[in-house]
N, C-alpha and C. Protein backbone atom coordinates (compact mmCIF):
# COMPACT_ATOMS: atom_id res chain seq x y z
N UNK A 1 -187.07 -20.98 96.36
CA UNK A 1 -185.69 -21.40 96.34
C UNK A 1 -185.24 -21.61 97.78
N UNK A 2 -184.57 -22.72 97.92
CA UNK A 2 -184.45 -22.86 99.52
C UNK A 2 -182.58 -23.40 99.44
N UNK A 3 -181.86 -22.12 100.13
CA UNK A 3 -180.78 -22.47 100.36
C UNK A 3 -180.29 -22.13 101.62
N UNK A 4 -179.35 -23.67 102.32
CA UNK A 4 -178.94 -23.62 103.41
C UNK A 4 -180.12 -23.71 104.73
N UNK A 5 -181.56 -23.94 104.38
CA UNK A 5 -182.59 -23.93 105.63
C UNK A 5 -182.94 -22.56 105.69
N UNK A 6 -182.49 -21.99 104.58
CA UNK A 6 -183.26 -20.46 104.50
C UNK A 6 -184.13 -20.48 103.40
N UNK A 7 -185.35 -19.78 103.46
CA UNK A 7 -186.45 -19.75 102.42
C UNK A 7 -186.61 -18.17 101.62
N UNK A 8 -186.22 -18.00 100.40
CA UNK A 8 -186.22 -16.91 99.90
C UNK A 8 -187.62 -16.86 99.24
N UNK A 9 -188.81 -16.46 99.45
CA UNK A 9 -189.91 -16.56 98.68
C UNK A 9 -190.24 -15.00 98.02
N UNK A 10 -191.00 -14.75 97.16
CA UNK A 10 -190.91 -13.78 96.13
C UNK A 10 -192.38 -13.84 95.83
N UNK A 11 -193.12 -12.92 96.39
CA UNK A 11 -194.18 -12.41 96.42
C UNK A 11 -194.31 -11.29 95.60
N UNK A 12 -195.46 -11.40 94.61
CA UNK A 12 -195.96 -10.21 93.87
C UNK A 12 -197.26 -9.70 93.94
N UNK A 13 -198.05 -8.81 94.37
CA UNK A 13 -199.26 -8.23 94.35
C UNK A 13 -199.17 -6.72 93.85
N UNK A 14 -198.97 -5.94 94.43
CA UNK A 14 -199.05 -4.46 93.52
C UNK A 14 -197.25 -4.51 93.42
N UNK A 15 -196.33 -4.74 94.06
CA UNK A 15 -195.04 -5.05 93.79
C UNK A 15 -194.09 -6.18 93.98
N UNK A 16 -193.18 -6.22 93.60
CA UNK A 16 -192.27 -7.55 94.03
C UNK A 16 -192.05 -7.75 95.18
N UNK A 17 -192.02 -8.43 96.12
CA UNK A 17 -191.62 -8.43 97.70
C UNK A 17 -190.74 -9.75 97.91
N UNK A 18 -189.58 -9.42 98.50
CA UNK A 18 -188.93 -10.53 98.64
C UNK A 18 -188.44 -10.78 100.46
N UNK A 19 -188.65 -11.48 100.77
CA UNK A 19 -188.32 -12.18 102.13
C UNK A 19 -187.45 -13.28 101.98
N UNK A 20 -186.74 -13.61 103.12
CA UNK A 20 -185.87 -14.36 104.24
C UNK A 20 -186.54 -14.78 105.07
N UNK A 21 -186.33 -16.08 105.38
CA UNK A 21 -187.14 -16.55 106.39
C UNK A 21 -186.57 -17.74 106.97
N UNK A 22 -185.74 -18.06 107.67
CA UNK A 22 -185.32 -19.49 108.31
C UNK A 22 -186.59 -20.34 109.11
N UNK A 23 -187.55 -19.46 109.23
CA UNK A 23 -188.92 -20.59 109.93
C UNK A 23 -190.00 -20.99 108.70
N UNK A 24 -190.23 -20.41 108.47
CA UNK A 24 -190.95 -20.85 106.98
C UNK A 24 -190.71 -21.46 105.98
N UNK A 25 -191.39 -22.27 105.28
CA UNK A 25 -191.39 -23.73 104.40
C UNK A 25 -191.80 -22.99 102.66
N UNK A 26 -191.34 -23.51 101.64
CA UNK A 26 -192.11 -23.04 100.70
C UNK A 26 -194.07 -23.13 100.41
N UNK A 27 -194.65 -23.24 101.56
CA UNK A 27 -195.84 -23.69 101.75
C UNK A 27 -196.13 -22.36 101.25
N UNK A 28 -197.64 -22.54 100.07
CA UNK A 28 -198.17 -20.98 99.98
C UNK A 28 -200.00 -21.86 99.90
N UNK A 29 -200.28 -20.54 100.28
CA UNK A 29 -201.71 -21.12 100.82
C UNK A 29 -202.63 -20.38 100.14
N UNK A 30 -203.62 -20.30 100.10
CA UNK A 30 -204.75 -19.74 99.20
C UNK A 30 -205.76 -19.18 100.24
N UNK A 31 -205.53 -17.56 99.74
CA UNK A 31 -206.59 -16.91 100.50
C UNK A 31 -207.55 -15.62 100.13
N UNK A 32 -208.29 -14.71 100.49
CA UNK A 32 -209.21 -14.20 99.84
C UNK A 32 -209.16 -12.90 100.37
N UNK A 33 -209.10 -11.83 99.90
CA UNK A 33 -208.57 -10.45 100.26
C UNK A 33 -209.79 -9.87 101.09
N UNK A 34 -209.30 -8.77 101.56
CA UNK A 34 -210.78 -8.10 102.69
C UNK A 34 -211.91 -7.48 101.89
N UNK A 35 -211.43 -6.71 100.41
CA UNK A 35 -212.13 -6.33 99.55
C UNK A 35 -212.57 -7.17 98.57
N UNK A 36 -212.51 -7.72 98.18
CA UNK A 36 -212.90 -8.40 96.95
C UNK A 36 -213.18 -10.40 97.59
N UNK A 37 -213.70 -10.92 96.92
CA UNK A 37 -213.71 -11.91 97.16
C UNK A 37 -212.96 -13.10 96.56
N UNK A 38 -212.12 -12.57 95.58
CA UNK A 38 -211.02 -13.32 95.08
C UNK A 38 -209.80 -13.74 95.47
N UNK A 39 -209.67 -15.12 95.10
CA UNK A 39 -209.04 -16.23 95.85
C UNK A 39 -207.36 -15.43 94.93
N UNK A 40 -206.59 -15.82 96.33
CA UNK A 40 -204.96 -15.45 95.79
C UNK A 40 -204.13 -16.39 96.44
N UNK A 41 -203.23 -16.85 96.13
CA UNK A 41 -202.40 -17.61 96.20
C UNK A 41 -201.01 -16.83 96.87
N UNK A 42 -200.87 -16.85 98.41
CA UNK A 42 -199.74 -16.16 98.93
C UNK A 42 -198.80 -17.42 99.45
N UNK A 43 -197.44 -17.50 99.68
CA UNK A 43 -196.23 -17.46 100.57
C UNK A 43 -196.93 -17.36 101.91
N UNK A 44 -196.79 -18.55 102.93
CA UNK A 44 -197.23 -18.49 104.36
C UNK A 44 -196.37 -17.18 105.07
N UNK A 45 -195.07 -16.90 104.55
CA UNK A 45 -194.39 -15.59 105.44
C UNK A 45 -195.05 -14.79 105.24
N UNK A 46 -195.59 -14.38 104.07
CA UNK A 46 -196.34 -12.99 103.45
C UNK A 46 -197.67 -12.90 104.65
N UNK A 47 -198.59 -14.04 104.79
CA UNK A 47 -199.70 -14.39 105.42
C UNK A 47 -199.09 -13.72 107.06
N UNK A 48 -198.36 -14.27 107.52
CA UNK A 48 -197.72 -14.54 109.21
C UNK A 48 -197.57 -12.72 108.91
N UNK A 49 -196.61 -12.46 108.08
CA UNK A 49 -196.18 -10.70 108.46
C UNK A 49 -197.53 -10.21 108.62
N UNK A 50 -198.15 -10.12 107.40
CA UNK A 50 -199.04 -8.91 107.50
C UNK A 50 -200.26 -9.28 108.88
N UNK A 51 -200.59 -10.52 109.12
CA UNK A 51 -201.40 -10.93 110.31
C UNK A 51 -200.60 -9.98 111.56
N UNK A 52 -199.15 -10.48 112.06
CA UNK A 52 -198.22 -9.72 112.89
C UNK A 52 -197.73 -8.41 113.03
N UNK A 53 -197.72 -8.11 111.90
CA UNK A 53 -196.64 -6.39 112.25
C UNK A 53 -197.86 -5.35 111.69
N UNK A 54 -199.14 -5.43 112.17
CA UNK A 54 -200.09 -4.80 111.96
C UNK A 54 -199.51 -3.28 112.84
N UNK A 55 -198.78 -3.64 114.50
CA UNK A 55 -198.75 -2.71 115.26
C UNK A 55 -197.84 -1.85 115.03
N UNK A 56 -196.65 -2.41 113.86
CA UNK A 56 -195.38 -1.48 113.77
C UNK A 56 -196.25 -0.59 112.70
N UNK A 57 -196.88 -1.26 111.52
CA UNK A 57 -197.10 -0.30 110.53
C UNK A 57 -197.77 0.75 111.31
N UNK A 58 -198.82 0.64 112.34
CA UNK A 58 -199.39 1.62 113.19
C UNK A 58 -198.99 3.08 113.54
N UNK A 59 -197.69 2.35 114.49
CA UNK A 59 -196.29 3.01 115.20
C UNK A 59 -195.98 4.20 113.93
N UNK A 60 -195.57 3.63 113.05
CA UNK A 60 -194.81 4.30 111.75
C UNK A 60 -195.69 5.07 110.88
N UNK A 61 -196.98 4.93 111.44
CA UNK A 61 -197.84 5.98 111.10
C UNK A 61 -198.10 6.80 111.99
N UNK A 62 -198.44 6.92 113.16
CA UNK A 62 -197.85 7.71 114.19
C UNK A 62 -197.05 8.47 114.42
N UNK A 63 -195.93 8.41 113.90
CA UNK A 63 -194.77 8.94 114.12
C UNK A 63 -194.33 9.64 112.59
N UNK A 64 -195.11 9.23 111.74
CA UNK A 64 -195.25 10.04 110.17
C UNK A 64 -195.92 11.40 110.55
N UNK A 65 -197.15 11.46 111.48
CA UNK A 65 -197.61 12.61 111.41
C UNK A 65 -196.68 13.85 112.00
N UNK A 66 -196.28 13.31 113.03
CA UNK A 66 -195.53 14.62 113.59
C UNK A 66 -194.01 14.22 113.97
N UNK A 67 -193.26 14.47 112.73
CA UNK A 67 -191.69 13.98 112.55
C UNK A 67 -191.46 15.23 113.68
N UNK A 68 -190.25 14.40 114.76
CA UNK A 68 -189.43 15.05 114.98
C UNK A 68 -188.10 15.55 114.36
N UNK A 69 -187.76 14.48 113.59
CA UNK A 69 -186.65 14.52 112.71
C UNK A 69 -186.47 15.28 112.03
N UNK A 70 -185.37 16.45 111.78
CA UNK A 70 -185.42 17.89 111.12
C UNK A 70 -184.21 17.43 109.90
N UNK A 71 -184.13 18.77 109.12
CA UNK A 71 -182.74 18.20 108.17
C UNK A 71 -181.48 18.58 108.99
N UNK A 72 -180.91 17.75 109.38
CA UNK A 72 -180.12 17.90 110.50
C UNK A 72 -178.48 17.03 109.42
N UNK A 73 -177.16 17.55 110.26
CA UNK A 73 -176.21 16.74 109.20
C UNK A 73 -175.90 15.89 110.61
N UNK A 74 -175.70 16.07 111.83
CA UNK A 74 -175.67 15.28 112.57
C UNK A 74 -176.23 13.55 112.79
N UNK A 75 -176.39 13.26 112.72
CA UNK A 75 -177.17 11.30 112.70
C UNK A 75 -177.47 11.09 114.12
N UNK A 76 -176.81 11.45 114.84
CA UNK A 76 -176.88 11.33 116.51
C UNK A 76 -178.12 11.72 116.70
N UNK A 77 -178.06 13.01 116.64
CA UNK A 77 -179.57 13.85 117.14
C UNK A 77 -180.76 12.90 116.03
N UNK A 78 -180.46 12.57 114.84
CA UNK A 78 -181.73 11.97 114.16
C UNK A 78 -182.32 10.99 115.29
N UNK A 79 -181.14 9.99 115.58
CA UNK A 79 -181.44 8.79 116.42
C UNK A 79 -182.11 9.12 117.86
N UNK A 80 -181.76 10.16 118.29
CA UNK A 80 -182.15 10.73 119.72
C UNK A 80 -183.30 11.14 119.73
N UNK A 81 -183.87 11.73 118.32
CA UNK A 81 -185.25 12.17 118.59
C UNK A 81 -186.18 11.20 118.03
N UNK A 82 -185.70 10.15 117.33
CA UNK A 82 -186.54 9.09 116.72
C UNK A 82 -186.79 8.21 117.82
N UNK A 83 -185.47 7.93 119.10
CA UNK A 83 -186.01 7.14 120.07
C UNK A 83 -187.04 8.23 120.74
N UNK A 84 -186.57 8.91 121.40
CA UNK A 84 -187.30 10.09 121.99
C UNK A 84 -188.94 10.08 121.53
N UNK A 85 -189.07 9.58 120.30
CA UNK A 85 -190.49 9.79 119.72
C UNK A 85 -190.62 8.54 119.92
N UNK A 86 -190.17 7.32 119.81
CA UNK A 86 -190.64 6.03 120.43
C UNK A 86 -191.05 5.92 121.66
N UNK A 87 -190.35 6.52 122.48
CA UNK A 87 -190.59 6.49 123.98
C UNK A 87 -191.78 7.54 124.32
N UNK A 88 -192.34 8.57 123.55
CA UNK A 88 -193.55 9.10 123.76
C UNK A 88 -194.55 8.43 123.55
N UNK A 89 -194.05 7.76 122.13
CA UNK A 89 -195.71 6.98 121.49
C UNK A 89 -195.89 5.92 122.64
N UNK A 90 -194.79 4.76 123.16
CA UNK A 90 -194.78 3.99 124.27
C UNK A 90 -195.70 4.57 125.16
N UNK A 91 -195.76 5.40 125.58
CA UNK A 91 -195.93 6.30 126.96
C UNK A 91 -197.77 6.72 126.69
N UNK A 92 -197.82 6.83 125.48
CA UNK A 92 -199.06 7.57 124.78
C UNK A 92 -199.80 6.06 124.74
N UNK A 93 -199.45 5.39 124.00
CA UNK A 93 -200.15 3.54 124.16
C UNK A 93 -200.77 3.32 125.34
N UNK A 94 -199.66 2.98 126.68
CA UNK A 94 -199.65 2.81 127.75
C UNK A 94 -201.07 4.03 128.53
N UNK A 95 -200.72 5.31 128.41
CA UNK A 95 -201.73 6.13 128.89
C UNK A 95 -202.56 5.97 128.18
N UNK A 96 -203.06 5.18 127.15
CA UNK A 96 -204.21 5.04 126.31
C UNK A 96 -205.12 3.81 126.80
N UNK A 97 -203.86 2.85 126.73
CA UNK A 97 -204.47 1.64 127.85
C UNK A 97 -205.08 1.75 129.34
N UNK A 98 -204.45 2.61 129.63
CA UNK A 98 -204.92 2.52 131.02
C UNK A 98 -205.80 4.00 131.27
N UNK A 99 -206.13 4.35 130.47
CA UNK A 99 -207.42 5.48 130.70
C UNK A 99 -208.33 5.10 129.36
N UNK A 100 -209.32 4.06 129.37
CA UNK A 100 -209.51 4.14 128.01
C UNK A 100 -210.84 5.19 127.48
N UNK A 101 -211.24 6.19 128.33
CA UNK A 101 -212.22 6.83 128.67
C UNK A 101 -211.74 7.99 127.83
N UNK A 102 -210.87 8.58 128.24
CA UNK A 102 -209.89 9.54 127.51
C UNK A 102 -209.89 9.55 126.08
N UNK A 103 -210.19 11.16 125.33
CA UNK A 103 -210.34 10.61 124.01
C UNK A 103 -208.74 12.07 123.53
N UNK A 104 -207.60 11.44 124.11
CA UNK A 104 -206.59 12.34 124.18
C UNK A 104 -205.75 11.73 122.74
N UNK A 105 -205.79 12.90 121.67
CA UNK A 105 -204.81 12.66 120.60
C UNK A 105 -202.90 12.69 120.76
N UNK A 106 -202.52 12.06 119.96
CA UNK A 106 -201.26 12.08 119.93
C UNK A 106 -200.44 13.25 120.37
N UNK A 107 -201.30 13.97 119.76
CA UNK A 107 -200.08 15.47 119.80
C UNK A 107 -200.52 16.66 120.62
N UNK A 108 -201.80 16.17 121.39
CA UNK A 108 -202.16 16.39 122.70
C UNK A 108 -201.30 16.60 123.82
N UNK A 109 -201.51 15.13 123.41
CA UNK A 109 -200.31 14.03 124.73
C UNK A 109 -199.00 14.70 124.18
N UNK A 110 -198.49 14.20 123.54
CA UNK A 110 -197.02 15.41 123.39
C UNK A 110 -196.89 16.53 124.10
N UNK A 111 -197.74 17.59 123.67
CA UNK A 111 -197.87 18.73 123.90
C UNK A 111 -198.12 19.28 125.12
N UNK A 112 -198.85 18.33 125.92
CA UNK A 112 -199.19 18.07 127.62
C UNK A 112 -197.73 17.79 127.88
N UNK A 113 -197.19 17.07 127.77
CA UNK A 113 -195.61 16.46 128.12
C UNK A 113 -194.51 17.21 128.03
N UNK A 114 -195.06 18.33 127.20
CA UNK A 114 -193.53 19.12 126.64
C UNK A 114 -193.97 20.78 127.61
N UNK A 115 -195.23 20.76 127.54
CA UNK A 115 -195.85 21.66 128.68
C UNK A 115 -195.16 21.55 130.07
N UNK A 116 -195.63 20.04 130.33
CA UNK A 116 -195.22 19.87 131.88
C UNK A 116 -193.15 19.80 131.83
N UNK A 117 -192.92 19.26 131.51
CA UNK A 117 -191.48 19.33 130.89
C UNK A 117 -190.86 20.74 131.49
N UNK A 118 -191.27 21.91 130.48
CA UNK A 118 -191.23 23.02 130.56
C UNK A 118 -191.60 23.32 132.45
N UNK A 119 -192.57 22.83 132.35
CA UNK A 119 -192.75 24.14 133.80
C UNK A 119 -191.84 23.35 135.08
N UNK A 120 -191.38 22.46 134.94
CA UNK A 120 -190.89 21.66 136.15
C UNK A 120 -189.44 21.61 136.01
N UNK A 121 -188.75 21.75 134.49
CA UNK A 121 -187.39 21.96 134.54
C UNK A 121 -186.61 23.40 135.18
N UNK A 122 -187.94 24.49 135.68
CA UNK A 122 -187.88 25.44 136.38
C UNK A 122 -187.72 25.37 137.94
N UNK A 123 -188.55 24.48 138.39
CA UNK A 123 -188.25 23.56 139.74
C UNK A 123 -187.41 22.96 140.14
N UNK A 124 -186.58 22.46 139.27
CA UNK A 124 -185.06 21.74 139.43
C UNK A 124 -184.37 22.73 139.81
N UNK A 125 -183.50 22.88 141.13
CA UNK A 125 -182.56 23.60 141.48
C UNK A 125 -180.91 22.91 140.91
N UNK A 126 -180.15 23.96 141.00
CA UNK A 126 -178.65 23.26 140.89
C UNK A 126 -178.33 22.84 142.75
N UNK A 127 -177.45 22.23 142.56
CA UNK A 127 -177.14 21.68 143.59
C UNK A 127 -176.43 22.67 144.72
N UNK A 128 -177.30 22.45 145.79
CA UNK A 128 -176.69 23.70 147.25
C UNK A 128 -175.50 23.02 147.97
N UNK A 129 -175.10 23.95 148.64
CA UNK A 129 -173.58 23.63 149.27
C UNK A 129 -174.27 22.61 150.92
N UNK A 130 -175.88 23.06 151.06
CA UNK A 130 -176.13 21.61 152.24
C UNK A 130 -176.39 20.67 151.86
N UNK A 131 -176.87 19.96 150.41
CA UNK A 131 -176.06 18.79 150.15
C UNK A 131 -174.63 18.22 150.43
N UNK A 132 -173.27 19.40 150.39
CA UNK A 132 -171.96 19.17 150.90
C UNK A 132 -172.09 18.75 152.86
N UNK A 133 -172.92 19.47 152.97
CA UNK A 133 -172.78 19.53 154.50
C UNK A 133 -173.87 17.98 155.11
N UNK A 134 -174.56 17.49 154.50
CA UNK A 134 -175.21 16.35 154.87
C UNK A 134 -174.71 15.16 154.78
N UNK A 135 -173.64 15.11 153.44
CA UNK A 135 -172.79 13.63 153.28
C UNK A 135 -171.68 14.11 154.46
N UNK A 136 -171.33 14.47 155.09
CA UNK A 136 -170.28 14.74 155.84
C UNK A 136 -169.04 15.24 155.33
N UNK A 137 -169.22 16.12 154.11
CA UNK A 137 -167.90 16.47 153.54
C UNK A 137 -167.31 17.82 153.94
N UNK A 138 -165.72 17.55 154.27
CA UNK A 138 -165.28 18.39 155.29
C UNK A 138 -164.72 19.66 153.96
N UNK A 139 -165.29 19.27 152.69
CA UNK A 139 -164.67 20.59 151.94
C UNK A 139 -165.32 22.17 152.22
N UNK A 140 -164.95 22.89 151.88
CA UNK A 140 -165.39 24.29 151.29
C UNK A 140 -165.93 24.65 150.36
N UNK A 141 -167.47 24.97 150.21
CA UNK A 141 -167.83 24.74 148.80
C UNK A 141 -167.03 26.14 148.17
N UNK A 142 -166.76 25.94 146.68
CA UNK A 142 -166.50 26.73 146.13
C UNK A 142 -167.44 27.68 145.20
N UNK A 143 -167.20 28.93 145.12
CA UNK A 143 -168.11 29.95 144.94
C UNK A 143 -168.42 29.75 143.84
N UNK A 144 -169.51 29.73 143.10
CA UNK A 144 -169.95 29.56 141.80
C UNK A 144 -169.59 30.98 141.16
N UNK A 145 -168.77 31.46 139.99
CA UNK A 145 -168.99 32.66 139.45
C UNK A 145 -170.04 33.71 139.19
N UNK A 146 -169.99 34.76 138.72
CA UNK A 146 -171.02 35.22 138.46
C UNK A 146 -171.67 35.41 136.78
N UNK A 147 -172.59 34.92 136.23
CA UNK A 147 -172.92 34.82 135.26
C UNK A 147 -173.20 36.13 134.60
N UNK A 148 -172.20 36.43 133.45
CA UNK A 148 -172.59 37.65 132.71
C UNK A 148 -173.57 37.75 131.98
N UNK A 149 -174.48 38.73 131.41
CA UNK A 149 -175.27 38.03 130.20
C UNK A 149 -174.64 38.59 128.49
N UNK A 150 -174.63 38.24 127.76
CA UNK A 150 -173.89 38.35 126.36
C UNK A 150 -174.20 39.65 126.00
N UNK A 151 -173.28 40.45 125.06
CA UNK A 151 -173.48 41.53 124.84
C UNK A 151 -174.63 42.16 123.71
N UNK A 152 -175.16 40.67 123.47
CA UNK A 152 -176.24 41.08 122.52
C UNK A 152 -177.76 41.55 123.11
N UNK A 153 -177.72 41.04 124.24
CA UNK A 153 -178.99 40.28 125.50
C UNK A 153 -179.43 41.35 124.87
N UNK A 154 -180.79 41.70 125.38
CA UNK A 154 -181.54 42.92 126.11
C UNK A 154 -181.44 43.45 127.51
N UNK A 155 -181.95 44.07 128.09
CA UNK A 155 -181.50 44.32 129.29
C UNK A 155 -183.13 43.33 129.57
N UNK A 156 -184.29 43.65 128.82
CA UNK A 156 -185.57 42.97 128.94
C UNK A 156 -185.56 41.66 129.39
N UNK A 157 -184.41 40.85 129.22
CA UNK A 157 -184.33 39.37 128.98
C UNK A 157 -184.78 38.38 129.88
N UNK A 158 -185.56 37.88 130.44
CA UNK A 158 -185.94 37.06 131.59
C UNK A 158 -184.58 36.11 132.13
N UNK A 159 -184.79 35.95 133.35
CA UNK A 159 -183.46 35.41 134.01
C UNK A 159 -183.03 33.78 133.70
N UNK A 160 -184.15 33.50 132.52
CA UNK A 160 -183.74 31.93 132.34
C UNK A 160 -184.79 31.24 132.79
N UNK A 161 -185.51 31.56 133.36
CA UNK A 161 -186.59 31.04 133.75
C UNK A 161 -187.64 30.81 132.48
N UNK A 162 -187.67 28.86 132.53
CA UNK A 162 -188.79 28.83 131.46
C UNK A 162 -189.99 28.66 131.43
N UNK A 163 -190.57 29.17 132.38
CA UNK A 163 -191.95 29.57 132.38
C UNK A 163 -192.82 30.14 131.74
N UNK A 164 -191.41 31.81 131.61
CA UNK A 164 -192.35 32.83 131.30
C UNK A 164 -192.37 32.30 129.42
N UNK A 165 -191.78 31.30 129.11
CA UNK A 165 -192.08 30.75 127.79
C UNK A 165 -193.38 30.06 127.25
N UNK A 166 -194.10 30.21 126.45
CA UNK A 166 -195.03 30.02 125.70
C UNK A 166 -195.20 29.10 124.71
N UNK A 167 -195.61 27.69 124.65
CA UNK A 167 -195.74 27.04 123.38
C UNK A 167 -196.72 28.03 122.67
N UNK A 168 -196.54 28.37 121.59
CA UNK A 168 -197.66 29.14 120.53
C UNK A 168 -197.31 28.36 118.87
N UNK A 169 -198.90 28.03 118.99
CA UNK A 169 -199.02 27.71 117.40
C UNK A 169 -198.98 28.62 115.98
N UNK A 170 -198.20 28.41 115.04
CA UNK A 170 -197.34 29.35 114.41
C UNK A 170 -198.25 28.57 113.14
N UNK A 171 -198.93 29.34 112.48
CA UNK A 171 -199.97 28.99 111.43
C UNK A 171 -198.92 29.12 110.14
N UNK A 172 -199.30 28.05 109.23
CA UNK A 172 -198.36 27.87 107.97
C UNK A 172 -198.47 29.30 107.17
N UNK A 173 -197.94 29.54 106.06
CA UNK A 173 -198.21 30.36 104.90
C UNK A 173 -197.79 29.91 103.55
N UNK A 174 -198.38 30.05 102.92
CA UNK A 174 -198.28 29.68 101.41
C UNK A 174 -196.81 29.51 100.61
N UNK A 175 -195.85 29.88 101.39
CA UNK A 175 -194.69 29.93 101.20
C UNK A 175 -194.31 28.93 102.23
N UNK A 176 -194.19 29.10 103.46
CA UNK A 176 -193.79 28.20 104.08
C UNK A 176 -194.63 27.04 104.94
N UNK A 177 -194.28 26.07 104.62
CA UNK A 177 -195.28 24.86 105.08
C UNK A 177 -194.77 25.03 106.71
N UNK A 178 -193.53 24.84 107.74
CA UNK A 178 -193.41 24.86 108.57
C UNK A 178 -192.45 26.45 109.28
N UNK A 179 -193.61 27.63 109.76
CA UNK A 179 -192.21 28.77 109.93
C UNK A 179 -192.19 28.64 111.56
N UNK A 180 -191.31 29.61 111.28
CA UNK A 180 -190.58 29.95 113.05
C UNK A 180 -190.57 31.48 113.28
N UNK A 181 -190.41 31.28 114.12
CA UNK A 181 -190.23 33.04 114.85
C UNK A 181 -189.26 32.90 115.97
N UNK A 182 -188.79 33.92 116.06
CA UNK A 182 -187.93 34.07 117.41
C UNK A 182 -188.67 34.36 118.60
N UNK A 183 -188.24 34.02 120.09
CA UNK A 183 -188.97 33.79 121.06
C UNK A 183 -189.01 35.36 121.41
N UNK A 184 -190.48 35.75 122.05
CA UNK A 184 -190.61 37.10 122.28
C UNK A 184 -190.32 37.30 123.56
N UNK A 185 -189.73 36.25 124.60
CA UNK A 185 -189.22 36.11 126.27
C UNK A 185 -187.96 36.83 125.69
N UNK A 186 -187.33 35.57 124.32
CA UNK A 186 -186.19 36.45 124.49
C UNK A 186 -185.21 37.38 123.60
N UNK A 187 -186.55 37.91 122.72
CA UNK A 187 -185.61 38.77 121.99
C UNK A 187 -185.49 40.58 122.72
């Protein structure tokens, strides 16, 4: 059905599939599956997608194995960690391309990243009062308070420092497919 220079074609193989297409013609072409040697009769869009978006279905399998996405009621944070996981797999591609020697899994590479992450957000200082004194600013820095710790703390509690933190793998149980524990830095 072609309305307005748009092509609605309606593909069926194990289900109905329907596409939009303003570049494509009702042209369907005859072709022969990877398994079997029988001739099928597809829609040229059907042909063009599955030739093309070989790399998203990839991506979206990738990113099936190890959801960041929790049951969260927020939408923000969904979106933040779904890019967040785009921009790893990016990063994971890229270091894949260019080391191809490397036989480093997905959640390797994560796990290296969230490692280094960890030990270097310890290295970041807050900002000193000779930064004030190098731009030429004639203020007074003002005294930062003193940080209490909550009345629940321990006195045990490490000073914030995330070092002395530990990724540890937390083995399923028959009850629970994914558990947790509280951190032993800081309970």
């Amino acid at each position: 059905m072609i309305v307005n220079q748009e092509y609605h074609p309606s593909h069926q193989d194990k289900k109905l599939i329907n596409m939009i297409s303003t570049l494509h013609t009702a042209e369907v072409i005859e072709t022969t599956s990877r398994r079997t040697s029988v001739a099928k009769k597809k829609p040229k869009c059907i042909i063009d997608y599955n030739t093309h978006m070989h790399g998203v279905d990839t991506v979206n399998q990738y990113l099936a194995y190890y959801p960041f996405i929790r049951k969260t009621v927020k939408w923000p944070k969904k979106v933040f960690f779904y890019l967040l996981q785009c921009c790893l797999f990016n990063s994971y591609v890229t270091f894949s391309k260019n080391n191809p020697n490397s036989r480093k899994s997905f959640l390797d590479f994560m796990s290296h990243i969230t490692e280094n992450l960890i030990h270097t957000s310890d290295a970041v200082s807050s900002p000193s009062s000779s930064s004030d004194e190098s731009q030429g600013s004639s203020r007074t820095p003002t005294p930062t308070p003193k940080k209490h710790a909550p009345k629940n703390d321990s006195p045990g509690r490490p000073d914030g420092k995330l070092k002395n933190h530990k990724l540890v793998h937390i083995p399923s149980t028959k009850n629970e497919k994914t558990p947790t524990q509280k951190c032993r830095e800081c309970v």
